[in-house]
Protein backbone atom coordinates (compact mmCIF):
# COMPACT_ATOMS: atom_id res chain seq x y z
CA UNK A 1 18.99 -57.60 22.34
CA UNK A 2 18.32 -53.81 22.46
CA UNK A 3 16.45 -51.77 19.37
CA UNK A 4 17.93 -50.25 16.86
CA UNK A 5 18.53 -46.49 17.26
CA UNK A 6 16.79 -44.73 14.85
CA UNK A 7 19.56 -41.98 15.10
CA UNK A 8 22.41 -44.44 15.12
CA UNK A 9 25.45 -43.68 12.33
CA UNK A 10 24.69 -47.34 11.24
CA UNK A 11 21.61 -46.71 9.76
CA UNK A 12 22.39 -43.37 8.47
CA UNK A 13 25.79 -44.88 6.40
CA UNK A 14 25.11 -45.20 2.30
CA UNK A 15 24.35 -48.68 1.02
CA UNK A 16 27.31 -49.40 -1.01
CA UNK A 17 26.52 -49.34 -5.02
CA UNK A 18 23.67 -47.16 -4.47
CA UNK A 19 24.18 -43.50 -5.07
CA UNK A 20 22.24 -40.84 -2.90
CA UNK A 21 20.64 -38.33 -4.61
CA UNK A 22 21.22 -34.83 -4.80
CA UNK A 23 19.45 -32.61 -2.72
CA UNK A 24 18.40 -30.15 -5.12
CA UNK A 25 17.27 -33.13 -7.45
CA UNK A 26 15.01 -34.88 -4.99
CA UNK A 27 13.24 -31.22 -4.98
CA UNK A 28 13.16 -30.53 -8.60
CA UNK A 29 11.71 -33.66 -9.15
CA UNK A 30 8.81 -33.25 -6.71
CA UNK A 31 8.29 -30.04 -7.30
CA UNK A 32 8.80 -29.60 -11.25
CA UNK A 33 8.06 -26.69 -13.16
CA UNK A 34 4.31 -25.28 -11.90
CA UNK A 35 1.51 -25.21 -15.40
CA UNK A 36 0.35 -21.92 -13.48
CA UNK A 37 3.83 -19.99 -13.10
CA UNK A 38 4.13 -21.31 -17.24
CA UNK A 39 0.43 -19.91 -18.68
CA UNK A 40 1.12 -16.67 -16.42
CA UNK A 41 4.31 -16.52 -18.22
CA UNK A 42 2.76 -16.93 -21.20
CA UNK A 43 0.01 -14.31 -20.99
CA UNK A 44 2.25 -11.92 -19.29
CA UNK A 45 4.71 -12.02 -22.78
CA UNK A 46 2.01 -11.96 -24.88
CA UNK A 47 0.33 -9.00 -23.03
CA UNK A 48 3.56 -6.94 -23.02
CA UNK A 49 4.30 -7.84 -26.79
CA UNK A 50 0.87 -6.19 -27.68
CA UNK A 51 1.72 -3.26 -25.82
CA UNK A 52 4.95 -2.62 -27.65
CA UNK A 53 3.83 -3.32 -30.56
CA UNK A 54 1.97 -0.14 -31.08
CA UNK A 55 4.73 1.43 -29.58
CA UNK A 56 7.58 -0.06 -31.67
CA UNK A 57 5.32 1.18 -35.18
CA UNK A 58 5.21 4.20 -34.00
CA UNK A 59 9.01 4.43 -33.44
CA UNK A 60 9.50 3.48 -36.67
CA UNK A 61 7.42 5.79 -38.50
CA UNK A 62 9.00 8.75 -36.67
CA UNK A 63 12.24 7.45 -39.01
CA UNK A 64 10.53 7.36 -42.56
CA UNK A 65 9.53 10.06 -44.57
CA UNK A 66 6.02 11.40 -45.13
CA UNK A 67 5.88 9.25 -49.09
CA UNK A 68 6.47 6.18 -47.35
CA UNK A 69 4.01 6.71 -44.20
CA UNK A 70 1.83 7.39 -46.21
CA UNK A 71 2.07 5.02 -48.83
CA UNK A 72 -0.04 1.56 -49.56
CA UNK A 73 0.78 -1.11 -48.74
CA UNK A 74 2.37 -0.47 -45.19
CA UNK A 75 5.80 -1.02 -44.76
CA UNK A 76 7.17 -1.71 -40.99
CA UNK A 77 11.05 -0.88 -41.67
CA UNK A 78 11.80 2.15 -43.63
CA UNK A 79 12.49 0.90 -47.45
CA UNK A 80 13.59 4.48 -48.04
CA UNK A 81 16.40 4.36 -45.18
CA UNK A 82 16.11 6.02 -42.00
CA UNK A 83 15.38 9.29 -41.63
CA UNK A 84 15.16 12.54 -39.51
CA UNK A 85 13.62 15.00 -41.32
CA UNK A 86 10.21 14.44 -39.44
CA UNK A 87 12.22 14.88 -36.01
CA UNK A 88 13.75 18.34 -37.84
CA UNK A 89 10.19 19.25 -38.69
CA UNK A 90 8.81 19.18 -35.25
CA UNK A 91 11.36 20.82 -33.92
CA UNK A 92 12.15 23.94 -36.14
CA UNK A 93 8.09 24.36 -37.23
CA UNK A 94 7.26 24.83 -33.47
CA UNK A 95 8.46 26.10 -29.96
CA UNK A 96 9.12 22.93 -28.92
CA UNK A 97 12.19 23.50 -26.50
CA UNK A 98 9.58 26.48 -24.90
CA UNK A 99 6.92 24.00 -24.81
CA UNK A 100 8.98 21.21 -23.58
CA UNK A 101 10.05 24.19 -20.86
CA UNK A 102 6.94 25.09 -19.88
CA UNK A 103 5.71 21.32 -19.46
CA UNK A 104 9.15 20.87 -17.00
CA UNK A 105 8.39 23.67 -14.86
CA UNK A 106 4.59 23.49 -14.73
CA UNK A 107 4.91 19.64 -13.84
CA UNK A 108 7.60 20.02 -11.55
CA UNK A 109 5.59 22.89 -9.70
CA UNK A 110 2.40 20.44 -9.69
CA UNK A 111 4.42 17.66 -8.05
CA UNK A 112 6.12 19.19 -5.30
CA UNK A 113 2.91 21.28 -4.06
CA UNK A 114 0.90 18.03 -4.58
CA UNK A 115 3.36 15.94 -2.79
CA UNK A 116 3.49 18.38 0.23
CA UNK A 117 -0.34 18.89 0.64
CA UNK A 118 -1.05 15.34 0.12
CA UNK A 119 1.78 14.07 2.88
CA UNK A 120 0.28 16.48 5.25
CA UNK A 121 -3.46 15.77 4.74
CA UNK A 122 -2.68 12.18 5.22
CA UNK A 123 -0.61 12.26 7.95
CA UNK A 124 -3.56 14.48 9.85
CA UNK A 125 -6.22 11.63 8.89
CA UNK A 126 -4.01 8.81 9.89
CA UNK A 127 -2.82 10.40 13.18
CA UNK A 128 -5.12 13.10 14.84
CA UNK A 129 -8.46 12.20 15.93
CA UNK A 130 -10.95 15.29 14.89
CA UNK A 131 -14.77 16.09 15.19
CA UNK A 132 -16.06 14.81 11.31
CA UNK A 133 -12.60 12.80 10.79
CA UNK A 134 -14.28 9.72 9.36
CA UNK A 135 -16.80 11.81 7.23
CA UNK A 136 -13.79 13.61 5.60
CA UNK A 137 -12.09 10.48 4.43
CA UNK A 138 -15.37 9.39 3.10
CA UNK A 139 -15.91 12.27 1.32
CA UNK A 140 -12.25 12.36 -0.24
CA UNK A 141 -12.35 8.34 -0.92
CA UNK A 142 -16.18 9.53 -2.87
CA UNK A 143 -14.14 12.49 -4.80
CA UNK A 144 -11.69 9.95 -6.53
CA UNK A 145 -14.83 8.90 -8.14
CA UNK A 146 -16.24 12.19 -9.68
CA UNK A 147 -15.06 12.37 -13.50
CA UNK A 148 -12.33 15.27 -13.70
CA UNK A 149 -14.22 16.67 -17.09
CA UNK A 150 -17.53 17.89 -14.56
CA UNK A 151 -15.18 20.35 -13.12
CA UNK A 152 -13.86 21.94 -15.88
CA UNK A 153 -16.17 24.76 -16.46
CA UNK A 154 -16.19 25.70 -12.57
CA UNK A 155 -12.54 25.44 -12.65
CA UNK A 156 -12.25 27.47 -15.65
CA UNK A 157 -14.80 30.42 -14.21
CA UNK A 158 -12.41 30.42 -10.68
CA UNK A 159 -9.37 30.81 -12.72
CA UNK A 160 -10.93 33.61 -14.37
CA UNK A 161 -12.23 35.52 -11.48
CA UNK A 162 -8.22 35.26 -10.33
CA UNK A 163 -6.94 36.16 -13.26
CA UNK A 164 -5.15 33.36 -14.02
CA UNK A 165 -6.16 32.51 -17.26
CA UNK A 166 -3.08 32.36 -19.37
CA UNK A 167 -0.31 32.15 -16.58
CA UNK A 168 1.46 29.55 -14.69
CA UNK A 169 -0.36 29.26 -12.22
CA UNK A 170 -4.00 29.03 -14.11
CA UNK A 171 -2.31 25.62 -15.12
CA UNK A 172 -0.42 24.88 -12.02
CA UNK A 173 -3.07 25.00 -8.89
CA UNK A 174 -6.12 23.43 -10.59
CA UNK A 175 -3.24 20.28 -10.60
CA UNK A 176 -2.71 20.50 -7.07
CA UNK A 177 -5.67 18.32 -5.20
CA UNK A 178 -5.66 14.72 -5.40
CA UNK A 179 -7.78 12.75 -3.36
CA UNK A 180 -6.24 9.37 -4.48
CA UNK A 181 -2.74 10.61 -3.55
CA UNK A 182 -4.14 11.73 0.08
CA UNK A 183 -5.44 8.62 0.31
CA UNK A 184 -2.85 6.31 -0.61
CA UNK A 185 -0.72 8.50 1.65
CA UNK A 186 -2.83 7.74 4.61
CA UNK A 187 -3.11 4.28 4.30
CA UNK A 188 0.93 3.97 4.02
CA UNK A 189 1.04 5.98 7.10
CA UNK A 190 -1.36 3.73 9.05
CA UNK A 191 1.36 1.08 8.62
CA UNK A 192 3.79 2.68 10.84
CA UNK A 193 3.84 2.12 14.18
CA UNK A 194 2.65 5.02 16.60
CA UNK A 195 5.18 3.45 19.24
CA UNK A 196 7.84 5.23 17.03
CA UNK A 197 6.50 8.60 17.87
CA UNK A 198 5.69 7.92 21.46
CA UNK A 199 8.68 8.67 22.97
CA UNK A 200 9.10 11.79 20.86
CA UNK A 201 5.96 13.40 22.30
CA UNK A 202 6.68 12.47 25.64
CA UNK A 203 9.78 14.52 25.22
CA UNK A 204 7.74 17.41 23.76
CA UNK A 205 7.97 17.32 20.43
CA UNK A 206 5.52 18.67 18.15
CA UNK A 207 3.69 16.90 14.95
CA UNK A 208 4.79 18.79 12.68
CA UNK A 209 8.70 18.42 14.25
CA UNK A 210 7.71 14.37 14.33
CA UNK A 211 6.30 14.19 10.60
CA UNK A 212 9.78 15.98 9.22
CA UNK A 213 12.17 13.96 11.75
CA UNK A 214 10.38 10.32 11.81
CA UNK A 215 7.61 9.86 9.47
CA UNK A 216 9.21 11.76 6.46
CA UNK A 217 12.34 9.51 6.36
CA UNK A 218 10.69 6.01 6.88
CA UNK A 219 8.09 7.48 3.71
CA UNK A 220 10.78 7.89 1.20
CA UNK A 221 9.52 4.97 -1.19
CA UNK A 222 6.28 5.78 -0.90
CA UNK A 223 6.77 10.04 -1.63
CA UNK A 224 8.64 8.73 -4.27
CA UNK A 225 6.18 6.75 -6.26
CA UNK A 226 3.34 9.65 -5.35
CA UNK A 227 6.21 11.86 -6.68
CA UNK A 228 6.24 10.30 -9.90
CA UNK A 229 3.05 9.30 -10.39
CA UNK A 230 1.81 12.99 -9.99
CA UNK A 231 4.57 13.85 -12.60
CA UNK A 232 3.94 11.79 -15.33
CA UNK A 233 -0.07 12.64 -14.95
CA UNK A 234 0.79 16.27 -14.54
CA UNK A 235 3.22 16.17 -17.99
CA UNK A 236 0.63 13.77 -19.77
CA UNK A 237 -2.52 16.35 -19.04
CA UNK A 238 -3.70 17.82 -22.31
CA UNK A 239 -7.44 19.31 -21.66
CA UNK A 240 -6.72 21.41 -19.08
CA UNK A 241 -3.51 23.35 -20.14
CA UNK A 242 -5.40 23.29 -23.91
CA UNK A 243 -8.17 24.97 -21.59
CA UNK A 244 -6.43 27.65 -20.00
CA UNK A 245 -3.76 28.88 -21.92
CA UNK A 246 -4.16 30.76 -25.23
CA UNK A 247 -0.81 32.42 -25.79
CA UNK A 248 1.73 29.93 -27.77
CA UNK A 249 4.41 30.51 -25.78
CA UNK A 250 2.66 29.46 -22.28
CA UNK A 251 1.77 26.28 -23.91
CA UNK A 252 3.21 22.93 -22.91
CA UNK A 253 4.59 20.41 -24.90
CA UNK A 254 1.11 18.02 -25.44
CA UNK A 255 -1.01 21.04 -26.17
CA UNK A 256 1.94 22.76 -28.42
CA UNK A 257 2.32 19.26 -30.60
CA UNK A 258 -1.93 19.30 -30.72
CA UNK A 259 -1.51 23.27 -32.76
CA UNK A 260 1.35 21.73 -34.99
CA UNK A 261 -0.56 18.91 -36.31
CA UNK A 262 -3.54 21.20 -36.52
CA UNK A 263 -1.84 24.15 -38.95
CA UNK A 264 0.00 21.37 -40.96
CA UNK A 265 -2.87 18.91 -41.40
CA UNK A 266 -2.12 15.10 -41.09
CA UNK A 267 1.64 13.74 -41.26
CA UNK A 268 2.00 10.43 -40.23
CA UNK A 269 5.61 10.92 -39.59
CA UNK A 270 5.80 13.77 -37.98
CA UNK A 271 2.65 13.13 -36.01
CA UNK A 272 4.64 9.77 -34.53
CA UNK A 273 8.21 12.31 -34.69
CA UNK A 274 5.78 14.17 -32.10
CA UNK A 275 4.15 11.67 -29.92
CA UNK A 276 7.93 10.07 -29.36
CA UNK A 277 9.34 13.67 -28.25
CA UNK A 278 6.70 13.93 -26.03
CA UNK A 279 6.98 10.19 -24.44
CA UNK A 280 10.46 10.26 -24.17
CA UNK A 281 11.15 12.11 -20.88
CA UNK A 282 8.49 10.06 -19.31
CA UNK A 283 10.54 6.96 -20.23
CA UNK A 284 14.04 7.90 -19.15
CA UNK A 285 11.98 9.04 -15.48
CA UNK A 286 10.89 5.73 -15.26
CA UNK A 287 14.45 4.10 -16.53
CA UNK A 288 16.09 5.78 -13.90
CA UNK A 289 13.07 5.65 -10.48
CA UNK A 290 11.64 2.33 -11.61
CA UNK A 291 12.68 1.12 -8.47
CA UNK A 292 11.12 3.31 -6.66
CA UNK A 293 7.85 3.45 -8.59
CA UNK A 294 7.77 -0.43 -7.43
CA UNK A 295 9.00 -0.08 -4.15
CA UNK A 296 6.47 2.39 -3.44
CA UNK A 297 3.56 -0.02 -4.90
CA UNK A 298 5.17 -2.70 -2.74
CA UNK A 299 5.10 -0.49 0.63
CA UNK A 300 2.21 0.49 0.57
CA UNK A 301 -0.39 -1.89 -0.76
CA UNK A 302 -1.83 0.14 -3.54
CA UNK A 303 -2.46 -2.83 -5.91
CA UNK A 304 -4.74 -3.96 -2.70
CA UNK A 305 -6.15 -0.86 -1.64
């Protein structure tokens, strides 16, 4: 008598009365829900609860009026009903369309000259080899780590020697260098293969024709994270433009809330009324490019860097 075949469609036919289980059931039962993926869970909602927490009091203080924001014991909801007479404040007291204006332009202006001189330095360090080209990264990797405050008074003596002191540009160009963004740029472009612009310089193009045509177009998550990154840190900067600018209407929107709650004294509504004008932009960007902020982190590695 010969063996049984192991493959044979007798021993692969169901035993009657007994019913096979489901696939997906054998692995849910081995695997089961993980205790790790659970805590992280866990600690993740609890961490992002205390975050908007803050957030969400401050909201609703913007809505009640200066009595009850300032009144003992706290109240969370508005007892009063909601209101927008500290929004009304804030807006007719100041120049906060000017401000918010100014903060626009000025931030804009930092991002695109940031985005184009950090693209280009990184490209150079990731592609061309150059006398000192390892001593330069070093140095710019050892900038990130010099506090921004040190440079103030140096900063602020240049921009008076120019003449920039209450202009644009007195708030614009001191914006302009960052090491970090050079240096996440570089690393992203280390990722992509030089075989890609091989053929391109054997045909006689140039860099600067192969960094517009190839590299540009394969960095598009990536410019777009360092994009809005340098945005949101360029709207969000107080001491410097506080620094600079003296005239009222050259001031942006952080520095222009700081005078209001300086010549009125302490309003806990219209302080919040203030800080939620400000924030607001900065949360519909990141509505609208959050997949590109994430993208971008993906891409390139920066949460390993």
């Amino acid at each position: 008598m010969s063996a049984a075949n192991p493959t044979s469609p007798t021993l692969n036919r169901p035993v009657p009365g007994v019913e096979a289980p489901a696939l997906g059931a054998v692995r849910t039962s081995r695997r089961g829900p993980a205790p790790a993926r659970i805590l992280a869970f866990v600690i993740l909602a609890v961490l992002a609860l205390a975050w908007l927490t803050p957030v969400a009091w401050a909201a609703l203080t913007s809505f009640k009026s200066e009595a009850e924001a300032a009144a003992m014991p706290v109240t969370i909801v508005p007892e009063d009903g909601f209101t927008l007479r500290a929004y009304l404040n804030v807006l007719t007291e100041g120049l906060v369309p000017r401000w918010a204006w100014n903060s626009l332009l000025t931030s804009a202006a930092v991002t695109l000259i940031t985005v184009t001189i950090s693209a280009l330095a990184g490209y150079a360090l990731s592609r061309l080899r150059f006398a000192g080209r390892q001593m330069l990264i070093t140095l710019i990797v050892a900038s990130i780590m010099i506090p921004g405050q040190i440079l103030i008074v140096p900063l602020f003596h240049l921009m008076l020697s120019l003449n920039l002191v209450d202009t644009y540009w007195g708030i614009i160009l001191p914006q302009v260098v960052a090491a970090p963004m050079v240096f996440i740029l570089k690393k992203f472009f280390d990722q992509i293969p030089f075989e890609l612009e091989e053929a391109a310089l054997m045909d006689g193009a140039s860099r600067l024709r192969i960094f517009w045509s190839i590299v540009l177009p394969l960095s598009r998550p990536i410019l777009g994270a360092v994009a809005i990154f340098v945005f949101i840190g360029a709207w969000n900067n107080f001491l410097w433009p506080f620094i600079v600018v003296n005239d009222s209407t050259l001031m942006t929107l952080p520095t222009g809330l700081q005078t209001v709650i300086s010549a009125y004294g302490i309003q806990y509504a219209q302080n919040m009324a203030q800080a939620v004008l400000a924030a607001l932009p900065l949360i519909v960007v990141f509505m609208f490019f959050q997949r590109q902020i994430i993208k971008g982190i993906a891409t390139t590695g920066i949460a390993g860097t």
